[in-house]
C-alpha atoms as a PDB file:
ATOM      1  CA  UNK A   1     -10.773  -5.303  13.475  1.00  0.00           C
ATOM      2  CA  UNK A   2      -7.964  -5.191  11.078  1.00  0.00           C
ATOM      3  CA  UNK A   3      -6.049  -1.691  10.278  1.00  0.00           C
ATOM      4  CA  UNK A   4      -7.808  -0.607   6.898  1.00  0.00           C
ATOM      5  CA  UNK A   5      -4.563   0.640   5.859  1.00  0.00           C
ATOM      6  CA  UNK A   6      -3.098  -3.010   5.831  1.00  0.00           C
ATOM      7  CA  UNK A   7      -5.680  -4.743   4.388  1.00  0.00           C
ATOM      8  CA  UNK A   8      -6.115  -2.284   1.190  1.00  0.00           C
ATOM      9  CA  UNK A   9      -2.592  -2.502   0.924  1.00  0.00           C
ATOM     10  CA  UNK A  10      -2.195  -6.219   1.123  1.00  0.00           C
ATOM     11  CA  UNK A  11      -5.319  -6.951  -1.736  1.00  0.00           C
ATOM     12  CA  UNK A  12      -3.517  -4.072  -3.790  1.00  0.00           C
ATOM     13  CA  UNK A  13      -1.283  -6.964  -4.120  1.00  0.00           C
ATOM     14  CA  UNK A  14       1.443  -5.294  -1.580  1.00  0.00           C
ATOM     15  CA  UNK A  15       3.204  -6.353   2.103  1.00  0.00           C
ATOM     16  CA  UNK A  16       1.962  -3.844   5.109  1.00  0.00           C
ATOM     17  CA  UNK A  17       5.020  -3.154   7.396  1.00  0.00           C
ATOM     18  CA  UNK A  18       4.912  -0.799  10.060  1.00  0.00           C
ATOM     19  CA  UNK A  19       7.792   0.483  12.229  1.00  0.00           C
ATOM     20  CA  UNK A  20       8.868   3.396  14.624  1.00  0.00           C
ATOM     21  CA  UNK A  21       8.927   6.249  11.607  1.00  0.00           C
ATOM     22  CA  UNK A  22       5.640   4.774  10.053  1.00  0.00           C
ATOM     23  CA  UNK A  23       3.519   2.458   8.329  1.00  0.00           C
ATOM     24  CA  UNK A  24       4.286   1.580   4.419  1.00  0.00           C
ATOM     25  CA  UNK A  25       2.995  -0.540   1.900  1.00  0.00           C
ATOM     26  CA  UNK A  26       5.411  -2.630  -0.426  1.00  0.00           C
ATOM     27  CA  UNK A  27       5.247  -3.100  -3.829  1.00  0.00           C
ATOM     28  CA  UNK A  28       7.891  -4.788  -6.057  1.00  0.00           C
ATOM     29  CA  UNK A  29      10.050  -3.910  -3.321  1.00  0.00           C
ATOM     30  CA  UNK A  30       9.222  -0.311  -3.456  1.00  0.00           C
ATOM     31  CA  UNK A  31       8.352   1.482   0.020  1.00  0.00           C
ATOM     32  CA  UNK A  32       5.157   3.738  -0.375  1.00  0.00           C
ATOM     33  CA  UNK A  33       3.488   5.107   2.606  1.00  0.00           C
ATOM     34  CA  UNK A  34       0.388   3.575   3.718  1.00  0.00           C
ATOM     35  CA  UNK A  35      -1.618   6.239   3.473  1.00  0.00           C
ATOM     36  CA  UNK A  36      -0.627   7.869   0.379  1.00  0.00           C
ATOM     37  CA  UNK A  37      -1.439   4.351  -1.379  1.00  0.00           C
ATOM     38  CA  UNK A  38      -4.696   4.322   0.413  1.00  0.00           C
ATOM     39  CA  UNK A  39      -5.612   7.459  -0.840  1.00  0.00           C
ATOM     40  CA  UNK A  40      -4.153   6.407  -4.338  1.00  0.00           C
ATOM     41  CA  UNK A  41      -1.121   9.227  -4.322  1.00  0.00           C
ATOM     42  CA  UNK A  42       1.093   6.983  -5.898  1.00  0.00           C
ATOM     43  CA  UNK A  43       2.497   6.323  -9.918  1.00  0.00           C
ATOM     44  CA  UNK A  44      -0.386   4.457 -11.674  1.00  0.00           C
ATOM     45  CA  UNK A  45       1.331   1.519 -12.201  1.00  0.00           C
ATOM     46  CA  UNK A  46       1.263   1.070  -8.407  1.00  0.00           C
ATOM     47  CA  UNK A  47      -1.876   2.017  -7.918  1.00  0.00           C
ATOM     48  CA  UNK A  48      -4.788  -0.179  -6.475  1.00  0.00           C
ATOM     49  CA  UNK A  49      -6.834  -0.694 -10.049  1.00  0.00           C
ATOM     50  CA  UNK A  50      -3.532  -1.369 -11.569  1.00  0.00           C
ATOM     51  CA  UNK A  51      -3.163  -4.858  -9.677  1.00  0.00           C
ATOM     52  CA  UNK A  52      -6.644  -5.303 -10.909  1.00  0.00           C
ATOM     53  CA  UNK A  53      -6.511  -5.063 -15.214  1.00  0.00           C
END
């Protein structure tokens, strides 16, 4: 089963890279964590439904 984490991240239209200090989702070559964009605590125009207009 595939990390949830990764695969919201990757249909918000983002790359799911994990490392020693954490897992983060990028967008537009911005670094959010992966969790905070799963739980949609990032700028709107980041944000999940925002890939999706």
């Amino acid at each position: 089963m595939r990390n949830p984490l990764a695969v919201y991240c990757e249909y918000g239209g983002g790359t799911y890279y994990t490392n020693s200090t954490g897992s983060y989702c990028i967008i537009n070559g911005t670094y959010f964590n992966a969790l905070q964009y799963y739980e949609n605590n990032v700028s709107p125009q980041y944000s999940f439904c925002a890939h999706y207009d």
